[in-house]
Protein backbone atom coordinates (compact mmCIF):
# COMPACT_ATOMS: atom_id res chain seq x y z
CA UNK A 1 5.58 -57.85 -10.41
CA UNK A 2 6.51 -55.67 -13.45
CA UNK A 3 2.95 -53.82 -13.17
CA UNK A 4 4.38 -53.00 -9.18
CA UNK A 5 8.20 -52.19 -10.55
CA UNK A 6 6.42 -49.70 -13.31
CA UNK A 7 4.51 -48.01 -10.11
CA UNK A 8 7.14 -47.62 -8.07
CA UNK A 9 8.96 -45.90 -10.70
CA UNK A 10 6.68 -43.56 -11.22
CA UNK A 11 5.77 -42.46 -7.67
CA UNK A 12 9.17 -42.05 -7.90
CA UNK A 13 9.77 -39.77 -10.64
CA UNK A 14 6.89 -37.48 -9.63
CA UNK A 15 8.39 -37.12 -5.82
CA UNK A 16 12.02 -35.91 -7.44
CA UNK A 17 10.18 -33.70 -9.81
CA UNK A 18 7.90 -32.60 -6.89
CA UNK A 19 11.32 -31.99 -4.63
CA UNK A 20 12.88 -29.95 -7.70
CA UNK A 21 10.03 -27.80 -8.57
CA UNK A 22 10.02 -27.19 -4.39
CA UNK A 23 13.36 -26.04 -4.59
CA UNK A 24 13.06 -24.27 -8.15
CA UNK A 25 9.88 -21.73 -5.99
CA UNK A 26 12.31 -21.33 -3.04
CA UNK A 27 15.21 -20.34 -4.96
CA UNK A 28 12.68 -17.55 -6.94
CA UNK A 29 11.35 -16.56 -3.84
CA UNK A 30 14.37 -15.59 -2.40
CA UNK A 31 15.60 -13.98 -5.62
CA UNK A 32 11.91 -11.99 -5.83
CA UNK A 33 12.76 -11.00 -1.74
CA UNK A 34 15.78 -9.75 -2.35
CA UNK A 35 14.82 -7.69 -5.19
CA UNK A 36 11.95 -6.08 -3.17
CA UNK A 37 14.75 -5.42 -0.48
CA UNK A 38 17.06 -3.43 -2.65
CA UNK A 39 14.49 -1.36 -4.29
CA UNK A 40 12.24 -0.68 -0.86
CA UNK A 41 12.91 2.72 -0.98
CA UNK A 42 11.04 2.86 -4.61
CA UNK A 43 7.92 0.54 -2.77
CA UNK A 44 8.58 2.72 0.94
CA UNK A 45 5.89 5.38 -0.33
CA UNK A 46 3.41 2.61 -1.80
CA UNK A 47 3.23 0.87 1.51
CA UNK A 48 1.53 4.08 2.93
CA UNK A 49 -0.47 4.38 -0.03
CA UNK A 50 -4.06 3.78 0.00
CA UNK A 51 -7.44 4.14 -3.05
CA UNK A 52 -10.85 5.18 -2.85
CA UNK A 53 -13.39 5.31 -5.09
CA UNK A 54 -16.44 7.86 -4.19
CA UNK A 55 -19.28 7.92 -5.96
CA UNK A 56 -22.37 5.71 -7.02
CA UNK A 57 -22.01 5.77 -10.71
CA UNK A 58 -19.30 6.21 -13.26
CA UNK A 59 -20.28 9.87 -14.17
CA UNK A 60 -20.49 11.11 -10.68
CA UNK A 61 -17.12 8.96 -9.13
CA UNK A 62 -14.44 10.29 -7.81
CA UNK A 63 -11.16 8.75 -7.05
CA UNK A 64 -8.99 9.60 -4.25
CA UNK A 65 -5.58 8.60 -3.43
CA UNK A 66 -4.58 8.85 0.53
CA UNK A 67 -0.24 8.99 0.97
CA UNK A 68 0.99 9.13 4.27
CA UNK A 69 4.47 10.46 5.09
CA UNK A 70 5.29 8.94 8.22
CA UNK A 71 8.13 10.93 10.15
CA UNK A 72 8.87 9.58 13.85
CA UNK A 73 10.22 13.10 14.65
CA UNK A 74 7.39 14.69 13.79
CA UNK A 75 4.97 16.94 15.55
CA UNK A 76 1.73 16.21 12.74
CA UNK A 77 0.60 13.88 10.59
CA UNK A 78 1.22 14.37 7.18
CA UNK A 79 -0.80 13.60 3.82
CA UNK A 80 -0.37 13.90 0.27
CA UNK A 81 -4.33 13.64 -0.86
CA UNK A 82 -5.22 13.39 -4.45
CA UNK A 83 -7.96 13.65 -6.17
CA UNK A 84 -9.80 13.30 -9.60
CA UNK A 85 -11.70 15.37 -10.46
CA UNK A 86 -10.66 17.64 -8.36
CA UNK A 87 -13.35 18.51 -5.64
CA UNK A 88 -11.93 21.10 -2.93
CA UNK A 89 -15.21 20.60 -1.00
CA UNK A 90 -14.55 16.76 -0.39
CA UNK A 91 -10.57 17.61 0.67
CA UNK A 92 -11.39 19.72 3.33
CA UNK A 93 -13.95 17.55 4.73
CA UNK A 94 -11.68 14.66 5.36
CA UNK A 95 -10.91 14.45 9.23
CA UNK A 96 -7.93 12.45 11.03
CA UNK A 97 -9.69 10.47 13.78
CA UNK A 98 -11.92 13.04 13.73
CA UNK A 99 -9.72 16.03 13.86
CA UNK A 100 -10.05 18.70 10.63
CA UNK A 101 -6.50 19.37 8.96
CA UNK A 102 -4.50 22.13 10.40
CA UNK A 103 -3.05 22.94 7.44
CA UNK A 104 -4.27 21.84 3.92
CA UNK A 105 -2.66 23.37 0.80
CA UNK A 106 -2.97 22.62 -3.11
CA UNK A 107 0.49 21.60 -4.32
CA UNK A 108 2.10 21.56 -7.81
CA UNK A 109 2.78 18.50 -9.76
CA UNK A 110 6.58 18.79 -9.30
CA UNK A 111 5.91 18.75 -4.89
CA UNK A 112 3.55 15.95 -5.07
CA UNK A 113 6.18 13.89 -7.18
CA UNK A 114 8.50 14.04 -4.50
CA UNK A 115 6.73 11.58 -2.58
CA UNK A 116 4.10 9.90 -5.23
CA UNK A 117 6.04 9.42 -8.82
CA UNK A 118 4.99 6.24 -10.38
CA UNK A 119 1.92 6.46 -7.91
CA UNK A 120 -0.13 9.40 -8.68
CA UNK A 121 -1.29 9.89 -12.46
CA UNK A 122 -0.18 13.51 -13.89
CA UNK A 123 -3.68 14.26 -14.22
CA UNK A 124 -4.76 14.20 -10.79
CA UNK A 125 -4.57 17.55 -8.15
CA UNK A 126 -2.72 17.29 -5.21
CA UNK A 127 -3.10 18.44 -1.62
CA UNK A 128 -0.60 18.42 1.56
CA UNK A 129 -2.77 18.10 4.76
CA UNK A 130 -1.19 18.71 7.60
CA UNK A 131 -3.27 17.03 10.76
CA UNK A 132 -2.65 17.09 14.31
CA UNK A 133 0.10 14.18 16.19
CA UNK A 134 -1.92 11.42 17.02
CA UNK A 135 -0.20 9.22 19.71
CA UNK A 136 -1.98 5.69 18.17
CA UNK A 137 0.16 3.00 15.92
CA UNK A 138 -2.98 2.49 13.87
CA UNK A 139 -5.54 5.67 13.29
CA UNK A 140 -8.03 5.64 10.30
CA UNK A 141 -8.66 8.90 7.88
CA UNK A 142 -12.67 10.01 7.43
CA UNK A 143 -13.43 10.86 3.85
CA UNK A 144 -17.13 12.21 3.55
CA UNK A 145 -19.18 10.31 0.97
CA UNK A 146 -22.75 11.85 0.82
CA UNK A 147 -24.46 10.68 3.73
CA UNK A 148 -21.69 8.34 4.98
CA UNK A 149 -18.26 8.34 5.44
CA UNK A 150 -15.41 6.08 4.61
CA UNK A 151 -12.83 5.04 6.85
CA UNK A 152 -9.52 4.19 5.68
CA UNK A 153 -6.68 2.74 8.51
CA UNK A 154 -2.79 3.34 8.65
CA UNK A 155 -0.22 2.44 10.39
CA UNK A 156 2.76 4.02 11.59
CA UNK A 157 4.50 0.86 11.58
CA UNK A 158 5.24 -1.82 9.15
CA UNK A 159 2.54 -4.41 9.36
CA UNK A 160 3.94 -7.43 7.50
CA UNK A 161 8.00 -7.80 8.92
CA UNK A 162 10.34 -9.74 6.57
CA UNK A 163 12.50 -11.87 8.53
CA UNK A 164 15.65 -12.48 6.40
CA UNK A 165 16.74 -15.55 8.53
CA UNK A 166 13.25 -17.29 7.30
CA UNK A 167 13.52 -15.93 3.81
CA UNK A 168 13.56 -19.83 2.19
CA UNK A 169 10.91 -21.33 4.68
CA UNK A 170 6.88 -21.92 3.54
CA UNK A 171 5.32 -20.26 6.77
């Protein structure tokens, strides 16, 4: 009977510790949320943000960094494209579902800050490429890579939606 008592006790114990650790990840959960929410303007530009990495080995790779500036009022499609080392070649080969850039432009460091600070390193160069409207919610960018190409998708609308009235719930 005592061997039972000392059992039940401890089942117990580890389902109140198991409730308040629960509760303890809910409660930072919502805290880490709501964080995120007041500062989305700082992660807005990351969202859009995507990495490639060109190359076969080390000495010959080159890393590009893709930022799109969505604008709903737009009439183009807009890119911040950096690049290290720089390759001018490889820029203006990159195509927007297929389409070559209408407009594509080195930019200073102080321009591309504007929309990539904390994002781009300093020692990487910076195009705007300006591509024709494309009427699709998802469209992918072509980078040539040698004899393939890499296809990288975005979106002109938020693909993971934060519901604040579900903020606390395990989904």
């Amino acid at each position: 009977m005592r061997v039972e008592l000392k059992g039940l006790l401890f089942i117990a114990l580890g389902i109140s510790l198991s409730i308040g650790i629960d509760g303890c990840a809910q409660d930072s959960q919502r805290l880490f949320l709501k964080e995120i929410s007041k500062k989305s303007a700082r992660y807005e530009s990351m969202r859009q943000t995507e990495k490639v990495i060109l190359g076969s080995d080390k000495e010959k790779e080159k890393i590009v960094l893709l930022n799109y500036l969505f604008d709903k009022d737009a009439k183009s499609e807009k890119f911040i494209i950096s690049i290290y080392p720089d390759d001018e070649k490889l820029i203006g080969g990159i195509t927007l579902e297929g389409s070559a850039a209408k407009s594509l432009e080195r930019i200073d460091k102080s321009s591309a800050k504007r929309y990539t600070a904390g994002i781009v390193p300093p020692w990487f160069v910076s195009y705007e490429a300006i591509f024709p409207k494309k009427n699709l919610k998802k469209f992918r960018l072509m980078i040539p890579d040698g004899r393939d190409e890499k296809s990288i998708f975005f979106y002109k609308e938020r693909r993971y939606i934060v519901d604040k009235k579900r903020i606390g719930k395990i989904f």
